[in-house]
Protein backbone atom coordinates (compact mmCIF):
# COMPACT_ATOMS: atom_id res chain seq x y z
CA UNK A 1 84.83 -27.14 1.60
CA UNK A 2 82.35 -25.10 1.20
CA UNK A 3 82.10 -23.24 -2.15
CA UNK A 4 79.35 -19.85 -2.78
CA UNK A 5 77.69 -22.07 -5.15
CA UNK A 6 76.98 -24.80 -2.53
CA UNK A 7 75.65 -21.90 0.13
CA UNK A 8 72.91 -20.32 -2.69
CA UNK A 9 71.86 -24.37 -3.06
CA UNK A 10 71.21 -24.75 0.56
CA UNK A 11 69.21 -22.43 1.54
CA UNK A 12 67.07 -22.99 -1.16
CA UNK A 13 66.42 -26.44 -0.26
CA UNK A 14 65.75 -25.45 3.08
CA UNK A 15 63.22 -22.85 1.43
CA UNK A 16 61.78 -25.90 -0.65
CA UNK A 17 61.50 -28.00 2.82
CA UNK A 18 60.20 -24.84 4.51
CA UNK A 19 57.32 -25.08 2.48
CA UNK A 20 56.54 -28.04 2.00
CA UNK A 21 56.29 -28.18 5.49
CA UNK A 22 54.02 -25.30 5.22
CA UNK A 23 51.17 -27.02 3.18
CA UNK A 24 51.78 -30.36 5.15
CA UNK A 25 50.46 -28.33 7.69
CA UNK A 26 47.96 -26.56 5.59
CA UNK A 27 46.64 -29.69 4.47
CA UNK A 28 46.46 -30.92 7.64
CA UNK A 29 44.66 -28.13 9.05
CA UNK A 30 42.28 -28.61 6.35
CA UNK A 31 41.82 -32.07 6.94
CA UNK A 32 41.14 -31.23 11.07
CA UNK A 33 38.46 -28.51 10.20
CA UNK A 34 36.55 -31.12 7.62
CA UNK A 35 36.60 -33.53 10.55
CA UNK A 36 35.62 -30.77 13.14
CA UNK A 37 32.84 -29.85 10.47
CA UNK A 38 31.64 -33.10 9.65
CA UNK A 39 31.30 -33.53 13.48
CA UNK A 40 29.69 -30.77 14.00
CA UNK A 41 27.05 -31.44 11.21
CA UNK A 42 26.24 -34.32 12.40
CA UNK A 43 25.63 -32.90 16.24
CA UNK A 44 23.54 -30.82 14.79
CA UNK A 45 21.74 -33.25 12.71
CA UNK A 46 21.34 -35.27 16.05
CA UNK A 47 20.06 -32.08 18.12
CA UNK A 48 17.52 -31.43 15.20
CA UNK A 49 16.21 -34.63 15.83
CA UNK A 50 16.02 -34.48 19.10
CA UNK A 51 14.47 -31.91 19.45
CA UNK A 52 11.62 -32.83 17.20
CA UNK A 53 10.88 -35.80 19.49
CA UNK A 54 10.72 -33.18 21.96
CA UNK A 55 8.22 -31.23 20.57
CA UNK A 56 6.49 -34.51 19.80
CA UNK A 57 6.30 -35.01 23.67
CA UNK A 58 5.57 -31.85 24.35
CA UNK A 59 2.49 -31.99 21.99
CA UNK A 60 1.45 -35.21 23.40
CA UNK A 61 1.39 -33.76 27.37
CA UNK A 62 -0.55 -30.81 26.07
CA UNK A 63 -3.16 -33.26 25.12
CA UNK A 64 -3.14 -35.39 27.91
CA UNK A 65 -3.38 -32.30 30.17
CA UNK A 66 -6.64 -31.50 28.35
CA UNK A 67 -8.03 -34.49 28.75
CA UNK A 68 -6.79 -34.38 32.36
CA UNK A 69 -8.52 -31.24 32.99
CA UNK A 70 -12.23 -32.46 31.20
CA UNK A 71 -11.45 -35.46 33.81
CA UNK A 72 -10.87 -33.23 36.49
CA UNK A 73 -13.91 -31.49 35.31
CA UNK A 74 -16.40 -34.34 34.88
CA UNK A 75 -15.39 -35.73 38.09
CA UNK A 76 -16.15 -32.71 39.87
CA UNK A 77 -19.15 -32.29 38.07
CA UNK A 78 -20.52 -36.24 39.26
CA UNK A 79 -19.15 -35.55 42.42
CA UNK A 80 -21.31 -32.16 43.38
CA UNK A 81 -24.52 -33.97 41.85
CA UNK A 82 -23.75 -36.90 44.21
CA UNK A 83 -23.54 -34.90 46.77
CA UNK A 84 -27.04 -32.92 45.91
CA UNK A 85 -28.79 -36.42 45.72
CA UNK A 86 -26.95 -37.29 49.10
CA UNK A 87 -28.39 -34.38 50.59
CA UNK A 88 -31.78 -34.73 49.05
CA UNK A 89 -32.33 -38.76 50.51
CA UNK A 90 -30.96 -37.39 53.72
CA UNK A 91 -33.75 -34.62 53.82
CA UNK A 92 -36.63 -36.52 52.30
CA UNK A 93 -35.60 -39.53 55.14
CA UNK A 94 -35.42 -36.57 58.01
CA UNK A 95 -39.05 -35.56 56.91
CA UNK A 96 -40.63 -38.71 56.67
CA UNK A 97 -39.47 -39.57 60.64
């Protein structure tokens, strides 16, 4: 049977189990956001390199589009003064017929 004595004992052991329960789960929340922390550090550790590398490449097409563009340039350049000693032959050979 049950006696008063044995009621006041059990619901302090289900108190006790309560919370330990409790910081089982505390702990274990604790544990989860480390992980989810940990993770995320290192995503961002992963994204900071990454995007130095792009800024790397990006630097490196900024240069090559300069020296693109003096190519552009130079060609343009040899290609009009071809084209003015073209013309010249073709007008000195005109006159001399």
């Amino acid at each position: 049977m049950s006696t008063p004595s044995d009621a006041k004992y059990q619901p302090r052991q289900s108190h006790h189990q309560n919370t330990n329960r409790q910081s089982n789960v505390s702990i274990s929340t604790s544990t989860i956001t480390q992980r989810q922390l940990s993770h995320l550090n290192s995503q961002v550790a992963q994204l900071h390199a990454n995007l130095s590398d792009f800024n790397d490449l990006i630097t490196t097409a900024s240069e090559q589009y300069k020296n693109i563009e003096m190519l552009g340039k130079i060609h343009a350049s040899l290609l009009m003064g071809s084209r003015k000693i073209f013309e010249e032959e073709a007008f000195d050979n005109q006159a001399e017929k």
